[in-house]
Protein backbone atom coordinates (compact mmCIF):
# COMPACT_ATOMS: atom_id res chain seq x y z
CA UNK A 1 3.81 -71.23 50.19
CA UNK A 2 1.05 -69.42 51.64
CA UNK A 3 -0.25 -66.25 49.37
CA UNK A 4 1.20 -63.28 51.00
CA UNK A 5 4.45 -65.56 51.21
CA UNK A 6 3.87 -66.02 46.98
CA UNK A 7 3.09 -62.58 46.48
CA UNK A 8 6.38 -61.42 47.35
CA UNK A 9 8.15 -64.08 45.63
CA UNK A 10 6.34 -65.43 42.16
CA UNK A 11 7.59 -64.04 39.08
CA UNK A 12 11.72 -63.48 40.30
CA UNK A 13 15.01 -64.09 39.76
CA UNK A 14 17.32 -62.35 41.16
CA UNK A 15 20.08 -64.45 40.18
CA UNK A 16 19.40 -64.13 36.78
CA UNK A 17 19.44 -60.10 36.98
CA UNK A 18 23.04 -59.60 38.83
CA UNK A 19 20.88 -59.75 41.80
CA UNK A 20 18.27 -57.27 41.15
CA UNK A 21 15.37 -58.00 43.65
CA UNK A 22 13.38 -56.64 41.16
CA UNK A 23 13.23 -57.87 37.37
CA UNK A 24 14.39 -54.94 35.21
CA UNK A 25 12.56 -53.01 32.65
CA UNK A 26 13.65 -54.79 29.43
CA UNK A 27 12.39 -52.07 26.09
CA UNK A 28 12.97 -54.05 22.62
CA UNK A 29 11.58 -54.43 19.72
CA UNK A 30 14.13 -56.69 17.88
CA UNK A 31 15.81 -59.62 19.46
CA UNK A 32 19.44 -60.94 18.48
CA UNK A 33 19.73 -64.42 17.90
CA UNK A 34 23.57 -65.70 18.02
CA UNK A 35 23.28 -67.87 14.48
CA UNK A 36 20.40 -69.29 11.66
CA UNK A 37 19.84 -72.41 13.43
CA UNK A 38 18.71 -70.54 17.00
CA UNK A 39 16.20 -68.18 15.04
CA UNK A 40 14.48 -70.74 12.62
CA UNK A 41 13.74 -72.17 16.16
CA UNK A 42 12.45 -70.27 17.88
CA UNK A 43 9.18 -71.91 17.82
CA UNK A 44 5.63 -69.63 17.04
CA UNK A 45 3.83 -71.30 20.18
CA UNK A 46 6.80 -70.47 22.94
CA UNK A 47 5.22 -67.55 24.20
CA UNK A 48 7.73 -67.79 27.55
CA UNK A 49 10.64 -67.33 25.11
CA UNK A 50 12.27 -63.36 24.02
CA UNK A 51 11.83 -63.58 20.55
CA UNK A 52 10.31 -60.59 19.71
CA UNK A 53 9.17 -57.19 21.74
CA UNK A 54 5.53 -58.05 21.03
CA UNK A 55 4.90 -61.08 22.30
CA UNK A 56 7.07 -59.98 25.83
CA UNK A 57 10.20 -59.47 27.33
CA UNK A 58 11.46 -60.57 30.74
CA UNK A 59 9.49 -57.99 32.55
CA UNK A 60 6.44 -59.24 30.73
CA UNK A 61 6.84 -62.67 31.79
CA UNK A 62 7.64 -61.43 35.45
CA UNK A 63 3.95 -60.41 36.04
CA UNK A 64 2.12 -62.91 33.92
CA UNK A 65 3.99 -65.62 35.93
CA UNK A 66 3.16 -63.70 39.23
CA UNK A 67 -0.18 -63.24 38.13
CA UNK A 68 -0.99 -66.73 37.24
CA UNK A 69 1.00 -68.70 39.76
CA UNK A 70 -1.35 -66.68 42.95
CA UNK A 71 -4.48 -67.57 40.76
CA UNK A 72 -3.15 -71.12 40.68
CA UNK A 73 -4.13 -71.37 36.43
CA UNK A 74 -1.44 -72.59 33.91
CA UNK A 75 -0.15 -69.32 32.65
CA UNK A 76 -1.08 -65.98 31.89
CA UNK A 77 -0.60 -63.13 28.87
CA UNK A 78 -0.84 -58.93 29.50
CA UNK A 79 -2.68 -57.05 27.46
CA UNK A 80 -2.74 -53.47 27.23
CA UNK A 81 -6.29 -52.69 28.71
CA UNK A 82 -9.44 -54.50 30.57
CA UNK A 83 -11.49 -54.37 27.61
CA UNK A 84 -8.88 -55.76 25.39
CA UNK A 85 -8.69 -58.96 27.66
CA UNK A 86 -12.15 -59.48 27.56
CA UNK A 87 -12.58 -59.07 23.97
CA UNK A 88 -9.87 -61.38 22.70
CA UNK A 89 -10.71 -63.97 25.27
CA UNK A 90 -14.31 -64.24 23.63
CA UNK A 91 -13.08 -63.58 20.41
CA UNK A 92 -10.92 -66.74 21.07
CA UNK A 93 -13.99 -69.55 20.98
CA UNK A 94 -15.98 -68.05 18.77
CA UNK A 95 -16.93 -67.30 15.07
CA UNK A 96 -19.85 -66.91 13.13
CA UNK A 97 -22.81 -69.17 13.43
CA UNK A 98 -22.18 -69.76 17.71
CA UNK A 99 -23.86 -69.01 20.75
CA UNK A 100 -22.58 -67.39 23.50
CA UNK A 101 -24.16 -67.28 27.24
CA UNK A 102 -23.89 -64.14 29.50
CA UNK A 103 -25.40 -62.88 32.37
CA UNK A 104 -27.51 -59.70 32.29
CA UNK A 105 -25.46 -58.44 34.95
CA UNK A 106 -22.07 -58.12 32.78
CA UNK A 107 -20.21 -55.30 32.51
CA UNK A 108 -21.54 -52.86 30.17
CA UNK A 109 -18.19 -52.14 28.12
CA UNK A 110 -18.29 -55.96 27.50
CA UNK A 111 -22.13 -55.64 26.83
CA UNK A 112 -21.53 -53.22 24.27
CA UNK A 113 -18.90 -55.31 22.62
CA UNK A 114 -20.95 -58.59 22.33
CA UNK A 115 -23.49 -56.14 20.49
CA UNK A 116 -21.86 -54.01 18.63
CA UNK A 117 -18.51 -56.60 17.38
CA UNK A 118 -19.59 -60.07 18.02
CA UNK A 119 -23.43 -60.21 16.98
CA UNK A 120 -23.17 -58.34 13.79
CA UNK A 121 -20.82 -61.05 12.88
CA UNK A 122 -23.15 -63.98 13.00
CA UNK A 123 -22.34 -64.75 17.01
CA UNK A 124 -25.44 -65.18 18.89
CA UNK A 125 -25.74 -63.36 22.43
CA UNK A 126 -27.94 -65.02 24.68
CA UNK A 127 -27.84 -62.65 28.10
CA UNK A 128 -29.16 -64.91 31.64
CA UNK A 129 -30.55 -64.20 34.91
CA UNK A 130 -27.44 -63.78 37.03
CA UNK A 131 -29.41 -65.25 39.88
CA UNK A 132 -30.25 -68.59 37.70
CA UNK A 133 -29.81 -71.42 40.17
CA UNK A 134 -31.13 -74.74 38.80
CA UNK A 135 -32.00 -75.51 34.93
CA UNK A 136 -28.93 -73.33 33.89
CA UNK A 137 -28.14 -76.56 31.35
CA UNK A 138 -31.38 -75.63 29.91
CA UNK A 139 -29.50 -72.12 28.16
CA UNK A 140 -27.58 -74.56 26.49
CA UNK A 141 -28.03 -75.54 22.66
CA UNK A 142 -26.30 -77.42 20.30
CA UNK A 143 -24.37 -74.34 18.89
CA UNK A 144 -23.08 -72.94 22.21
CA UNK A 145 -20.30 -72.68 22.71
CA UNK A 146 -18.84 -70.91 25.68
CA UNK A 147 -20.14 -69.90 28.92
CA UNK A 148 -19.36 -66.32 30.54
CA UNK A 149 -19.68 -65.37 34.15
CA UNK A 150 -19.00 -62.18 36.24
CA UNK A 151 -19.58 -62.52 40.09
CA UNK A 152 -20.15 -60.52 41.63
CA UNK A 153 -21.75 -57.73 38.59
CA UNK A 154 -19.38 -54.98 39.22
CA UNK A 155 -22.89 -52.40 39.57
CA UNK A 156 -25.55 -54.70 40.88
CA UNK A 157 -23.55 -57.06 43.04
CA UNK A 158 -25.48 -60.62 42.27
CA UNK A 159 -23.56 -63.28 43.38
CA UNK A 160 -23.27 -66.19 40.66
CA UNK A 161 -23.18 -69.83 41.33
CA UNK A 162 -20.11 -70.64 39.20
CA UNK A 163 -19.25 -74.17 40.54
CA UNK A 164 -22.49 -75.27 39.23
CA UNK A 165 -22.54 -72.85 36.32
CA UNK A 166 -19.27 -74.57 35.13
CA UNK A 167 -20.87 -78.33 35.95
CA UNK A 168 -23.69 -77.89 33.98
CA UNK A 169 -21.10 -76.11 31.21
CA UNK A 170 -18.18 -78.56 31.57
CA UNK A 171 -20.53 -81.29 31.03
CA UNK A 172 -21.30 -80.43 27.42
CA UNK A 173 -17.32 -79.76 27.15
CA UNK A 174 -17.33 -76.17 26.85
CA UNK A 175 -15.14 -73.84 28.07
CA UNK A 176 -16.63 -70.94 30.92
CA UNK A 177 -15.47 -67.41 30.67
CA UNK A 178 -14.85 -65.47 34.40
CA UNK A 179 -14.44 -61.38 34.39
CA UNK A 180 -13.07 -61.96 37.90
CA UNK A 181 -11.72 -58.16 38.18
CA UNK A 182 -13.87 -57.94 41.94
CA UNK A 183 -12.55 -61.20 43.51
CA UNK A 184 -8.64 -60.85 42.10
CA UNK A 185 -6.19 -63.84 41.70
CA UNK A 186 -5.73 -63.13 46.22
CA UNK A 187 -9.54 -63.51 47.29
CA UNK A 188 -10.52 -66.00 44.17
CA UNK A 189 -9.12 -69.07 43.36
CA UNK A 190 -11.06 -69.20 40.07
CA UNK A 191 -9.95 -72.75 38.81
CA UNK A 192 -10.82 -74.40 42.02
CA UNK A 193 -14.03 -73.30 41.68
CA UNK A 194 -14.74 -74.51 37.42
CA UNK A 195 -13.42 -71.32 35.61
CA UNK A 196 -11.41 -71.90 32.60
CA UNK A 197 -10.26 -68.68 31.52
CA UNK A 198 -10.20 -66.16 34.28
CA UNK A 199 -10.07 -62.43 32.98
CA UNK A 200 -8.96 -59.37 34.97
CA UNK A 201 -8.74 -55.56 34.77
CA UNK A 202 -5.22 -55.41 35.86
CA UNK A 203 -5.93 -51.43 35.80
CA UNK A 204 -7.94 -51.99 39.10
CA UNK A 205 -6.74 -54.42 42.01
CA UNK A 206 -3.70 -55.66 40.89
CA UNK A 207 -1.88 -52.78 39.55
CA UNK A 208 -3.79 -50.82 42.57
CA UNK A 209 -2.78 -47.25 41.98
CA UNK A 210 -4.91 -45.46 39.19
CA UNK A 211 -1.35 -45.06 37.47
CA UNK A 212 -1.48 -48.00 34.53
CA UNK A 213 -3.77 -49.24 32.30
CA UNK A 214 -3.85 -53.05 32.21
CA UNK A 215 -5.51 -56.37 31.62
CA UNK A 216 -4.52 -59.91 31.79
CA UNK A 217 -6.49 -63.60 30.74
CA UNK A 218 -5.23 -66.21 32.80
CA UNK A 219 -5.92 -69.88 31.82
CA UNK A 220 -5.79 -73.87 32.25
CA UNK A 221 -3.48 -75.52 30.43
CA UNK A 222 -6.25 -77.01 28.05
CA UNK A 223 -7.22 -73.58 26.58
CA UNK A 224 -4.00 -71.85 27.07
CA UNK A 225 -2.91 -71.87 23.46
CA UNK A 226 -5.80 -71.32 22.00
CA UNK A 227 -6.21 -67.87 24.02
CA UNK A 228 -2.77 -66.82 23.84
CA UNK A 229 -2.46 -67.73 19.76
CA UNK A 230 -5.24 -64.95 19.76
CA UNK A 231 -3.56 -62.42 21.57
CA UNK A 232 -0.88 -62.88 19.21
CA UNK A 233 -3.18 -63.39 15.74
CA UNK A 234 -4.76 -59.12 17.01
CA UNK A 235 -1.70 -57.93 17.42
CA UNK A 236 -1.60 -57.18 21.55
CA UNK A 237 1.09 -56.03 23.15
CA UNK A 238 2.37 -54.50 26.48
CA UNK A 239 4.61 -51.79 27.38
CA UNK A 240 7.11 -53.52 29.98
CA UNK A 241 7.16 -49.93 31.85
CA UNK A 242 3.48 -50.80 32.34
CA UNK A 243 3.69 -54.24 32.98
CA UNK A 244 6.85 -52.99 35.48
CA UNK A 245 3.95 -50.66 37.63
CA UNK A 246 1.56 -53.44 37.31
CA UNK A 247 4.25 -55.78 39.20
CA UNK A 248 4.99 -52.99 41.90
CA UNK A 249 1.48 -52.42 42.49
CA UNK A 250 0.87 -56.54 42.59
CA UNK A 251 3.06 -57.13 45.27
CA UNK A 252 1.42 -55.39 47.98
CA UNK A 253 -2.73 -56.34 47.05
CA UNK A 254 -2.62 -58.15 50.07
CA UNK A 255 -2.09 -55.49 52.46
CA UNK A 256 -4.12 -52.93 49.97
CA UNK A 257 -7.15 -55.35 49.75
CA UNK A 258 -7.02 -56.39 53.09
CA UNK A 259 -7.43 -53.08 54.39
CA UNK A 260 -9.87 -51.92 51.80
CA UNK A 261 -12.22 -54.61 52.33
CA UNK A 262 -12.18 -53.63 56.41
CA UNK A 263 -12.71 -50.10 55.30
CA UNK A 264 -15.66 -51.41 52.90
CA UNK A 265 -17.54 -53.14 55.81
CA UNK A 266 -17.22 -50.24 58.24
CA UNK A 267 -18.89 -48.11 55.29
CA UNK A 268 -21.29 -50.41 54.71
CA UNK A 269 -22.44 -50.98 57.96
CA UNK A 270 -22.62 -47.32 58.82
CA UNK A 271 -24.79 -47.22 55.78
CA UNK A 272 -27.20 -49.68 56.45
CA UNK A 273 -28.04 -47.78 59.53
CA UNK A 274 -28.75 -44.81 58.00
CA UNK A 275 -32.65 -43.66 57.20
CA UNK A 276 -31.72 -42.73 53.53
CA UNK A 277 -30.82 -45.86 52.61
CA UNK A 278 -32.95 -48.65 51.56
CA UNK A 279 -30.42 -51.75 51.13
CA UNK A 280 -26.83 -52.03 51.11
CA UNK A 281 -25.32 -54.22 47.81
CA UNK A 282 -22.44 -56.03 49.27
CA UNK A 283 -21.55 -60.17 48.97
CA UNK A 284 -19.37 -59.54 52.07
CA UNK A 285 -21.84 -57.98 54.34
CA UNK A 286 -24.13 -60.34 56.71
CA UNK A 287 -27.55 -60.26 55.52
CA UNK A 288 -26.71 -59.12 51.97
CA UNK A 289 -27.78 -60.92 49.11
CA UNK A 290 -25.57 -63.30 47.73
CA UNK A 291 -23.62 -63.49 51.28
CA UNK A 292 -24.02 -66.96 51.90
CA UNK A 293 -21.85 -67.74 47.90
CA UNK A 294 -19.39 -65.60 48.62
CA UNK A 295 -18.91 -66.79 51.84
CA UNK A 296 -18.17 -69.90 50.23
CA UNK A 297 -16.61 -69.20 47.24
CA UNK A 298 -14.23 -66.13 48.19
CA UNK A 299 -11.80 -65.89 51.05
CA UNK A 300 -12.17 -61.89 51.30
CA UNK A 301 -14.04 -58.93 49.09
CA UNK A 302 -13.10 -56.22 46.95
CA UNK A 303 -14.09 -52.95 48.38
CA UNK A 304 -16.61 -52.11 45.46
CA UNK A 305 -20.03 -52.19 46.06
CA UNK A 306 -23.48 -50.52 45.63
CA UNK A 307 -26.71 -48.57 47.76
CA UNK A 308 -29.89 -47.93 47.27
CA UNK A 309 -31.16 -44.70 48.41
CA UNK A 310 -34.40 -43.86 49.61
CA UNK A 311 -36.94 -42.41 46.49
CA UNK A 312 -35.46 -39.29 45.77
CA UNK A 313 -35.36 -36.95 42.88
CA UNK A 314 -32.57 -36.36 40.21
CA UNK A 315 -32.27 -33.17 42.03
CA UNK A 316 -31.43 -34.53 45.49
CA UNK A 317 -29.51 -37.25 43.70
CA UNK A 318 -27.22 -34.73 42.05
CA UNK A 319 -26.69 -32.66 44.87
CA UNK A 320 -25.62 -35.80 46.97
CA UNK A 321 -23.12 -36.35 44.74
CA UNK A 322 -21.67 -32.83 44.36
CA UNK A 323 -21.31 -32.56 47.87
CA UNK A 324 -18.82 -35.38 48.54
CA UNK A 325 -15.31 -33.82 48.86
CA UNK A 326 -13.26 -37.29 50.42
CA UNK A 327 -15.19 -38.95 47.37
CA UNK A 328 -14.17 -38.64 44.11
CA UNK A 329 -16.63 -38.76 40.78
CA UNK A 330 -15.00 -40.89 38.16
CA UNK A 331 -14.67 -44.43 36.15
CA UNK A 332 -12.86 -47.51 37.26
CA UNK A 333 -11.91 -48.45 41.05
CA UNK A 334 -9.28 -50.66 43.15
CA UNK A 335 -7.08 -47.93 43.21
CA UNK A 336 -6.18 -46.25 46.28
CA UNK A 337 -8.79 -43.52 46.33
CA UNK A 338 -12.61 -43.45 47.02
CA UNK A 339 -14.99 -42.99 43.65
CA UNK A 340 -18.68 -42.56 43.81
CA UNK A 341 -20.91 -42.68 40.69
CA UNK A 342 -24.80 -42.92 39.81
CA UNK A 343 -25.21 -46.78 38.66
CA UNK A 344 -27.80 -46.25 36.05
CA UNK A 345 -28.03 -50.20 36.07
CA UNK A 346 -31.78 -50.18 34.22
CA UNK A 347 -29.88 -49.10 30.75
CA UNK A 348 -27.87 -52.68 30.79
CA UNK A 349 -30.81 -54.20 31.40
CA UNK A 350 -32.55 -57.02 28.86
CA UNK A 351 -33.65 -60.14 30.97
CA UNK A 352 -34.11 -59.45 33.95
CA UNK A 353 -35.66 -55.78 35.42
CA UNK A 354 -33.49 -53.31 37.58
CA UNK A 355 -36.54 -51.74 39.76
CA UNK A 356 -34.58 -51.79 43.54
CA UNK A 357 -36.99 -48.96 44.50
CA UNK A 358 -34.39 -45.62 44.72
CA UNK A 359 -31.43 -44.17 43.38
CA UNK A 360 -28.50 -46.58 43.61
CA UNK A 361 -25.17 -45.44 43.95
CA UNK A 362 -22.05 -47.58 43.96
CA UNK A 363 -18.70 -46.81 46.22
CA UNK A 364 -15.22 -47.49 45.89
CA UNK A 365 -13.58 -47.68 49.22
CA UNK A 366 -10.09 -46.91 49.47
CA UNK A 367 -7.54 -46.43 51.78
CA UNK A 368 -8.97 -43.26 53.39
CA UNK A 369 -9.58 -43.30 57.11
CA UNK A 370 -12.82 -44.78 56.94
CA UNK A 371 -14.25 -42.57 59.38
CA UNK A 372 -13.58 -39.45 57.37
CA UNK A 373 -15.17 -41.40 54.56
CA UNK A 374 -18.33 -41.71 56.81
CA UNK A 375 -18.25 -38.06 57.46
CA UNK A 376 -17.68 -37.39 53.76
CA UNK A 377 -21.40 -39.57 53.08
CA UNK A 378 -23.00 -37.55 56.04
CA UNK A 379 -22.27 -34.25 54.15
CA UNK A 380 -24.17 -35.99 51.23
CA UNK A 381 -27.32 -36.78 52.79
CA UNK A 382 -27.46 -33.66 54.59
CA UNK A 383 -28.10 -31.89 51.03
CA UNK A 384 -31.77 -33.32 51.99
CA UNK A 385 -30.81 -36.77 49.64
């Protein structure tokens, strides 16, 4: 089945719900087995089994089978944040003594936990040019021993090479790591392209309407147990109201994404135009950098990127900001609303230098009328930005 055909249909069963097209919301804590012999085996590594509230219910396994069936990996677990995703998936390969690669791009919340969680506990953080191209095998040593990638970085927008990121990783057997919150399980097929455990801020895209906090780590079957007995060793679990919203909000990112993304270009391009504007940060725009990989890595774009403004002082900056009424001022994105923030992208900086020459401020693009959106940025600049 083609996606939008999937999207509508992974993750039911109506004939196992007297018909309901959707799968209820199951609450529990305890489950009832019917005798001695049926609990004693109910087997610790069946995570697609009821057995208990905290490792899922039917509406749990709904989404993580929806999830992980339109990203084409093995299977997928629901955690109860981003974050939490992220840190149990790294958490998952490594202990004291190892190396771990990242590029200097990453996510700051996942920055901050490398430092502040895994180094402190003997784990070595290595952080790499996003924009490596040949020689990555070079980062490797004989301690490493997993690979993380974000493309594109959800301020900066560099586009990363993961097919041959994951060669030169695969090659010494190790597993890579994807935050692939921007691309989604519709616009990135992350296995087909080497990723081995693909990890997503459900909050964003796929739950799609700033009303649930969510994350999910989808993976291969090699490293499927191994990430999933970790989920279960810290304790994670999901609300199946949440995971219930997350579902709802899943089966229309087609139509949400699709739109977004044509609302994202017509922003984009207006902006480009524009005299106080230096560059425009988007994969999916012609001429951008990184254009030509996600052209061939992604069949469509998130509608997050970045700018870069003309010099300008705080001042200016500030009052640019303030000004925006469509716009909102506020963390996350992929909901259904239009954020703008200051990217202060030279804090998360330790490799390579964030100099681009002005201000930069990063857009969410939602499903406003894009022209009102354009209106909303000309109200900006006219504060003298």
């Amino acid at each position: 089945m083609k996606k939008d055909t999937l999207l509508a249909r992974a993750g039911r069963d109506p004939a196992r719900h007297q018909g309901m097209v959707n799968t209820p919301v199951f609450r529990t804590s305890t489950v009832i087995f019917p005798d001695r012999a049926s609990y004693e085996a109910r087997g610790g590594d069946d995570y697609k089994k009821v057995r208990y509230g905290l490792y899922g219910t039917p509406t749990t396994f709904a989404l993580e089978e929806a999830v992980a069936q339109m990203e084409g990996g093995h299977a997928a677990v629901a955690l109860p944040s981003g974050l939490a995703a992220l840190a149990v998936a790294l958490w998952a390969f490594l202990k004291t003594g190892d190396h771990v690669l990242l590029p200097d791009s990453v996510y700051a919340p996942t920055r901050n936990f490398c430092d502040r969680r895994l180094q402190p506990n003997g784990i070595e953080i290595e952080y790499y040019d996003p924009l490596i191209g040949a020689g990555f095998e070079k980062l490797l040593r004989p301690n490493t021993r997993a690979v993380f990638c974000e493309a594109p970085g959800s301020l900066s927008f560099e586009m990363q090479d993961i097919p041959a990121i994951a060669a030169a990783a695969h090659a010494r057997g190790l597993p890579v790591l994807a935050d692939t919150t921007w691309g989604t399980p519709y616009f990135f097929r992350s296995f087909e392209k080497g990723v081995d455990v693909s990890i997503h801020a459900a909050t964003k895209y796929i739950a799609g309407h700033s009303d649930v906090v969510m994350g999910m780590i989808v993976t291969n079957e090699r490293h499927w147990l191994t990430v999933r007995r970790a989920v279960a060793d810290y304790g994670y679990g999901v609300s199946p109201d949440d995971c219930y919203l997350t579902l709802r909000g899943f089966r229309t990112i087609g139509v949400r994404m699709n739109q977004q993304m044509a609302n994202a270009l017509k922003v984009a391009r207006w902006l480009q135009s524009q005299p106080q504007v230096r560059r425009v940060l988007y994969p999916a725009l012609e001429g951008a950098p990184g254009h030509a990989l996600w052209k061939r890595d992604f069949s469509g774009a998130a509608s997050l990127f970045s700018f870069v403004m003309q010099p300008a002082t705080e001042a200016k900056v500030t009052a640019f900001i303030n000004a925006l009424v469509v716009f909102g001022i506020g963390s996350s994105w992929g909901g259904f609303e239009s954020l703008a923030i200051v990217a202060r992208i030279e804090r998360y900086r330790t490799v390579t230098k964030w100099d681009p020459g002005g201000p930069t401020i990063r857009l969410h693009i939602g499903l406003e009328d894009p022209d009102d959106l354009i209106a909303d940025l000309k109200r900006g600049f006219a504060t003298g930005a």
